[in-house]
Protein backbone atom coordinates (compact mmCIF):
# COMPACT_ATOMS: atom_id res chain seq x y z
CA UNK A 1 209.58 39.80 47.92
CA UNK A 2 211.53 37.72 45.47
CA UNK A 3 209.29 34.78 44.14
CA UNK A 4 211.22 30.66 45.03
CA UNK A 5 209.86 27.52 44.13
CA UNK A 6 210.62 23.99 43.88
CA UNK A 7 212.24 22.54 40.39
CA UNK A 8 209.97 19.69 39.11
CA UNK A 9 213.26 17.75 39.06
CA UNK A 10 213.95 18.02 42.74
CA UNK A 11 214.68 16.16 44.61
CA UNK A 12 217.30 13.72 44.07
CA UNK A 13 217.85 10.86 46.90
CA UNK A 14 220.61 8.39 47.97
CA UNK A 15 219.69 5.88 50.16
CA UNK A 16 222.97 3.16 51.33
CA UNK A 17 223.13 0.88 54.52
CA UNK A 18 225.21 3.60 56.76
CA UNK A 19 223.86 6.80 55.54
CA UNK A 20 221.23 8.88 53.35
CA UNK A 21 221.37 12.08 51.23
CA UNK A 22 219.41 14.99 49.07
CA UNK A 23 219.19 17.21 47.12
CA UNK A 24 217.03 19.96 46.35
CA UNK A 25 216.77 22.20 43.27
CA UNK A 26 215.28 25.48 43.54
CA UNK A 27 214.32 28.52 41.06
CA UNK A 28 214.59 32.49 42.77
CA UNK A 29 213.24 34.98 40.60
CA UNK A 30 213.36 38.99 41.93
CA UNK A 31 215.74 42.22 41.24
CA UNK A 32 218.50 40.52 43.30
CA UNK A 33 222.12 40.43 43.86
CA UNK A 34 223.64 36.77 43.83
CA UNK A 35 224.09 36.79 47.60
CA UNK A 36 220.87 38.32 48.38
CA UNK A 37 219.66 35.75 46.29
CA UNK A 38 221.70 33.57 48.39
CA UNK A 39 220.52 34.82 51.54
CA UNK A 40 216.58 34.71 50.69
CA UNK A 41 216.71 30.75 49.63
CA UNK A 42 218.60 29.61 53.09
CA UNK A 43 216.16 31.61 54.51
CA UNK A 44 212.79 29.87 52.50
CA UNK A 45 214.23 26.17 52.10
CA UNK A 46 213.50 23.64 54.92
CA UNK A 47 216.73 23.02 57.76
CA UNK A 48 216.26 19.21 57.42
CA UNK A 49 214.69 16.67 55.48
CA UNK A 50 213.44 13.30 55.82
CA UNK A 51 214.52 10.28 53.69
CA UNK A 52 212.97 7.00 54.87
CA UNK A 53 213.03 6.91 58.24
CA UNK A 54 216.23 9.55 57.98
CA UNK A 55 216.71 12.93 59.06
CA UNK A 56 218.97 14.74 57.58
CA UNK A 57 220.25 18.13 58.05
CA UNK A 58 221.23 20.73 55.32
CA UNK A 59 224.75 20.86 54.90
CA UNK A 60 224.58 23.43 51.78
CA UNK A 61 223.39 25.88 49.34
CA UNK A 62 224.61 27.27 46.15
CA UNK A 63 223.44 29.45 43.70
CA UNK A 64 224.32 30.15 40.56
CA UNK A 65 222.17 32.47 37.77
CA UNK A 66 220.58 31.15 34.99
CA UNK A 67 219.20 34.04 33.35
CA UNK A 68 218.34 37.60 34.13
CA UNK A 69 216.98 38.30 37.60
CA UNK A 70 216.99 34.59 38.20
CA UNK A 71 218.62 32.30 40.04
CA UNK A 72 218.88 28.76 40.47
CA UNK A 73 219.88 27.00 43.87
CA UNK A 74 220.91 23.78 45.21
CA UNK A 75 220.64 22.49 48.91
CA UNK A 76 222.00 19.69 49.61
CA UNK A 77 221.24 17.35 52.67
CA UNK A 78 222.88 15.31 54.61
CA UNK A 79 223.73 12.85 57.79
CA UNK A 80 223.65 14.89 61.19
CA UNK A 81 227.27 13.83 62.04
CA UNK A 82 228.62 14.88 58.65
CA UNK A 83 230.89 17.75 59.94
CA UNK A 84 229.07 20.00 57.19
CA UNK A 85 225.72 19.41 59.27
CA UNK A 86 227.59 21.41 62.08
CA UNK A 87 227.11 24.72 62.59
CA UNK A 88 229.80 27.43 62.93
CA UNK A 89 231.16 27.49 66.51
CA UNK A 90 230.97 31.00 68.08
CA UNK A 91 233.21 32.35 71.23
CA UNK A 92 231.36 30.61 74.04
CA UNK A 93 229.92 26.94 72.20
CA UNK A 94 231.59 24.42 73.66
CA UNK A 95 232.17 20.32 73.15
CA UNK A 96 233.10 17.10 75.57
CA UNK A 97 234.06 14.49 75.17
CA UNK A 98 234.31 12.10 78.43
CA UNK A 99 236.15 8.63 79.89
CA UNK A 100 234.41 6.79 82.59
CA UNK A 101 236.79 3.60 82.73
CA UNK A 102 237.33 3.02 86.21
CA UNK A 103 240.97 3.59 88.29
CA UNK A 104 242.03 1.36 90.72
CA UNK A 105 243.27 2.51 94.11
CA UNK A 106 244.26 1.08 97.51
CA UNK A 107 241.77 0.22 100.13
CA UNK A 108 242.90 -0.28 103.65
CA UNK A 109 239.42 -0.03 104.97
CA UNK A 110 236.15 -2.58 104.08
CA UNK A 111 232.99 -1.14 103.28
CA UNK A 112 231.63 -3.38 106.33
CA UNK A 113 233.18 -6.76 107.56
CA UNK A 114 231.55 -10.34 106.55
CA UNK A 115 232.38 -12.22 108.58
CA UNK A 116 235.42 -13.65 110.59
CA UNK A 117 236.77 -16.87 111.42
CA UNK A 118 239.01 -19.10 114.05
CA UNK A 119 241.76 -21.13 112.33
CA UNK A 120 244.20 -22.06 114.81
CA UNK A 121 242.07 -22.55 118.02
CA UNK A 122 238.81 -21.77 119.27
CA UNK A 123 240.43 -19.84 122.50
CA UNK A 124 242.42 -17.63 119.81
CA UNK A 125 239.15 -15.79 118.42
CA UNK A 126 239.73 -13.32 115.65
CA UNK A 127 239.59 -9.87 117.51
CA UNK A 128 237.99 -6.56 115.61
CA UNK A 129 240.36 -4.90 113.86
CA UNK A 130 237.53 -1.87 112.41
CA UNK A 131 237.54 -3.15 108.74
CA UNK A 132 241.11 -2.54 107.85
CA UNK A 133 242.03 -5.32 105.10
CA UNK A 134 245.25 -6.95 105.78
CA UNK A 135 246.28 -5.88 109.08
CA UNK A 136 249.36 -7.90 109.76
CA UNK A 137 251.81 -7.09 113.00
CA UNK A 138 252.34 -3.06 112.42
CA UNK A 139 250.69 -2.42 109.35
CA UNK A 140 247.47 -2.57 107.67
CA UNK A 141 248.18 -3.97 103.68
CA UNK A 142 244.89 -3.10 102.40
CA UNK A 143 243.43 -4.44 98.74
CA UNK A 144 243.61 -2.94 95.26
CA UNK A 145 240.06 -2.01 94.03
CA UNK A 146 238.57 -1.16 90.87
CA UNK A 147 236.94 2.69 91.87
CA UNK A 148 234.65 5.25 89.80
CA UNK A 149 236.84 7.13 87.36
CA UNK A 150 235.29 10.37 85.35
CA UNK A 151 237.85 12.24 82.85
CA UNK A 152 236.39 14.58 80.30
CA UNK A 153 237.76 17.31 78.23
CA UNK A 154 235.39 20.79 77.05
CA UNK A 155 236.57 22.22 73.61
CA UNK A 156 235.77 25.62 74.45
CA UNK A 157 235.59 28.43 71.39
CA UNK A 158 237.13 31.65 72.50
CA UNK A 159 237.43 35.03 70.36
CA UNK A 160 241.09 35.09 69.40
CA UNK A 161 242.01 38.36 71.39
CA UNK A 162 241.17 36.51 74.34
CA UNK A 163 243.44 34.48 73.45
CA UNK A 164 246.81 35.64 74.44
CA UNK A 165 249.83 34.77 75.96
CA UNK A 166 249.50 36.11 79.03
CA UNK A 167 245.59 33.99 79.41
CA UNK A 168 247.84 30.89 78.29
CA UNK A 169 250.15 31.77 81.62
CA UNK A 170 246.54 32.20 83.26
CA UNK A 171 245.81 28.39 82.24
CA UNK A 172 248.98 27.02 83.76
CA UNK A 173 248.41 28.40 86.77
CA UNK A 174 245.02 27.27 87.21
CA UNK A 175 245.83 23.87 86.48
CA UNK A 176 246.00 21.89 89.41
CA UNK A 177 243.12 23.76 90.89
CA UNK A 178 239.72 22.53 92.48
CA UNK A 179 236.22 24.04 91.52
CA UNK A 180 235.04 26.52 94.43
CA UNK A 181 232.03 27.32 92.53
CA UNK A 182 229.43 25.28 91.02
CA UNK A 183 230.31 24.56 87.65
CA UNK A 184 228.84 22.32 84.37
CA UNK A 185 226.17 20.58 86.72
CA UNK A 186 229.40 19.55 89.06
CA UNK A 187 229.28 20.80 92.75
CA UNK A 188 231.94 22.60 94.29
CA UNK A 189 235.22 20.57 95.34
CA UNK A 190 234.35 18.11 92.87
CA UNK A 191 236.46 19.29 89.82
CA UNK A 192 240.42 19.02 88.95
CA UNK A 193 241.11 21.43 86.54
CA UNK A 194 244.31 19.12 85.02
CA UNK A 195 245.29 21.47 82.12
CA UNK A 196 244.61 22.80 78.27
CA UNK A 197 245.87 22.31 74.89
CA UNK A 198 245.83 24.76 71.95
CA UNK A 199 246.70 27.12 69.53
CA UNK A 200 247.06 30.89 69.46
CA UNK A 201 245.31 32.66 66.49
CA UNK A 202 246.85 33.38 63.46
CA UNK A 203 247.03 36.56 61.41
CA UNK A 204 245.75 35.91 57.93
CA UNK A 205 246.18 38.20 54.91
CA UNK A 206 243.40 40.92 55.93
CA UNK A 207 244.10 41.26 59.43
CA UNK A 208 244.08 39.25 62.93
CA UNK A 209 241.93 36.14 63.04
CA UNK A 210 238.28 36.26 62.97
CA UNK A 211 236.83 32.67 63.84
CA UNK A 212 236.95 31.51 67.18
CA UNK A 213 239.89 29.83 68.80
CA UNK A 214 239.10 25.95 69.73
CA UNK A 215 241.20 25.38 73.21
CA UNK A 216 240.95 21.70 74.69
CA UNK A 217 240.51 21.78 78.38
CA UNK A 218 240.77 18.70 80.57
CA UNK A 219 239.25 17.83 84.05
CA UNK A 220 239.02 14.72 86.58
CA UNK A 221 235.90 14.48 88.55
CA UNK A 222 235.44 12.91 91.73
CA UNK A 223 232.23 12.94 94.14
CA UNK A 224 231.68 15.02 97.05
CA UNK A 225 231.02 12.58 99.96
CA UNK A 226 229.12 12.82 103.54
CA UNK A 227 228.38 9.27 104.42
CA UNK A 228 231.78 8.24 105.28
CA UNK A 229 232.31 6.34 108.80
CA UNK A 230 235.11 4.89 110.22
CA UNK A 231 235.63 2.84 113.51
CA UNK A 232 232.84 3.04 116.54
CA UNK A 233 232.55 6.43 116.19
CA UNK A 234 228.60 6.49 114.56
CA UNK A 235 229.10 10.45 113.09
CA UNK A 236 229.58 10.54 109.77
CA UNK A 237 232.77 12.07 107.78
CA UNK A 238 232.36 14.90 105.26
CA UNK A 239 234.74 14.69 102.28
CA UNK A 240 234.87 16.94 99.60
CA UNK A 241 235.96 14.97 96.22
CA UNK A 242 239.67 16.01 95.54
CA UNK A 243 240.20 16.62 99.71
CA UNK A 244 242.58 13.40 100.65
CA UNK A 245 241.19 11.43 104.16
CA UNK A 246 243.95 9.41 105.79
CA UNK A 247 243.30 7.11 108.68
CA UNK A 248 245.78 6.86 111.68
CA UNK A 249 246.28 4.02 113.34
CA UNK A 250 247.60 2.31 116.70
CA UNK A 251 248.67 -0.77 117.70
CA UNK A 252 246.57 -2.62 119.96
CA UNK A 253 247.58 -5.53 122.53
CA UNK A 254 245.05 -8.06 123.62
CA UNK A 255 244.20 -11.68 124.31
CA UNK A 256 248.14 -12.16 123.46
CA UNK A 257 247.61 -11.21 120.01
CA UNK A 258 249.03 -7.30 119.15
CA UNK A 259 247.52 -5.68 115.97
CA UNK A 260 246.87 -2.46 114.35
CA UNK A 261 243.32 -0.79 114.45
CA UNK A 262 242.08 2.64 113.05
CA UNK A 263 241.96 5.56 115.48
CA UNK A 264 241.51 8.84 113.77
CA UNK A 265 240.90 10.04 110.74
CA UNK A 266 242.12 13.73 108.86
CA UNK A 267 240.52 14.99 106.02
CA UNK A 268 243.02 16.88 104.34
CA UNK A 269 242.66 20.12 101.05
CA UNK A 270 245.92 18.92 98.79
CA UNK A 271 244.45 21.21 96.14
CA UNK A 272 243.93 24.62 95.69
CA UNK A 273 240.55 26.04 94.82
CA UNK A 274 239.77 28.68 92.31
CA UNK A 275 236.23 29.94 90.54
CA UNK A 276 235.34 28.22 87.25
CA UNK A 277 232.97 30.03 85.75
CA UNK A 278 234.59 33.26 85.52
CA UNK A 279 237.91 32.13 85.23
CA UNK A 280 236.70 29.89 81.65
CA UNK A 281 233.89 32.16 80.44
CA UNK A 282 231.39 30.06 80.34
CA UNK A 283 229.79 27.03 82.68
């Protein structure tokens, strides 16, 4: 086993407002080659260090020799979201980022009604028109709302064979397609797979590509529902969350007054629906 030590002279530290850094200095002596050398130091010297009240992550090593079967190393440590405190991505690892700001939509439908009032006369009293917002003679205007909005997008790492055209062709397809399967903690029906950005691999000077190819995948969640109720009818309405429910409804005459009121309601697939985790590799 080759002997490695600690330099008297290590370590050096930085210490600013934003961030923190080291360095360490290390001696290998054994009948090794410079990258065995190499190899045996990452393998002795510590993955992170603390400066303060700092962690800090090692970012690198080098190692140069200083004399004959001897080596002398450097590992230098830094911040955890220093790129260099990443480690290499391999076919599989993948990222997200996400965007919760809500959407707004159209609601013609109240989650429950207040209250409701005479204006004109007390004979005229308001009749029920089953929570739709803005019914006026033969339609039902309805209120823009601020709604929950999830967009996120998965950098995925794939090995670059998989990566062909005929897989990119594969991604167009898909997009536009609902989760059937359960997929990244999300139930099924409740992913919109809404398309993918990327770049093939590229043939370097030895050969085809060896590091993994970094495709950008983006999706639009929205929440399977089965509380939904509408009118007198008491059962409750199971939605899955990219299925579209659309209310019909009639007009009603009474008391002299003729409005519209809700009568049925569809819940309707607009989307495909296709399996996730096989079809991405991973989930």
């Amino acid at each position: 086993m080759p002997d490695i030590f600690e330099r008297f002279d290590s370590a050096n530290l930085t210490l600013t407002n934003k961030d923190a850094g080291a360095v360490s200095r290390y001696v290998c002596r054994g009948p090794l080659s410079q990258d065995e050398a190499l190899y045996q130091i990452v393998l002795t010297t510590p993955l992170s260090y603390v400066v303060g009240t700092r962690r800090l992550i090692r970012q690198q090593v080098t190692c140069s020799p200083i004399g004959p079967a001897m080596w002398q190393a450097e590992v230098t440590y830094g911040p955890d979201d220093d790129p260099r405190s990443e480690p290499e991505k391999a076919a599989g690892d993948y990222d997200f980022s996400f965007d919760t700001m809500g959407a707004t939509a159209r609601k013609q439908l109240s989650e429950k009604t207040v209250s409701s009032h005479w204006l004109w006369s007390m004979s005229n009293m308001p009749p029920d028109l089953g929570r739709a917002i803005g019914a006026q003679g033969n339609k039902v205007e309805g209120v823009d709302v601020v709604v929950p909005k999830l967009e996120f997008t998965v950098t995925a790492h794939y090995a670059p064979r998989t990566v062909t055209i005929d897989w990119v062709k594969g991604l167009a397809r898909a997009t536009g397609k609902v989760n059937s399967d359960s997929w990244l903690g999300f139930a099924a029906g409740e992913l919109l797979f809404m398309g993918a950005r990327g770049q093939g691999p590229i043939d370097t000077l030895v050969g085809p590509q060896q590091k993994p190819v970094a495709i950008t995948l983006q999706f639009a969640a929205s929440e399977n529902r089965d509380d939904l109720q509408y009118g007198s009818n008491p059962e409750k309405i199971k939605k899955d969350g990219w299925d579209y429910l659309w209310v019909r409804y009639e007009r009603v005459r009474e008391s002299g007054l003729e409005y519209p009121v809700p009568v049925h309601a569809y819940v309707e697939q607009v989307y495909p629906r296709g399996e996730f985790t096989p079809f991405f590799g991973f989930g």
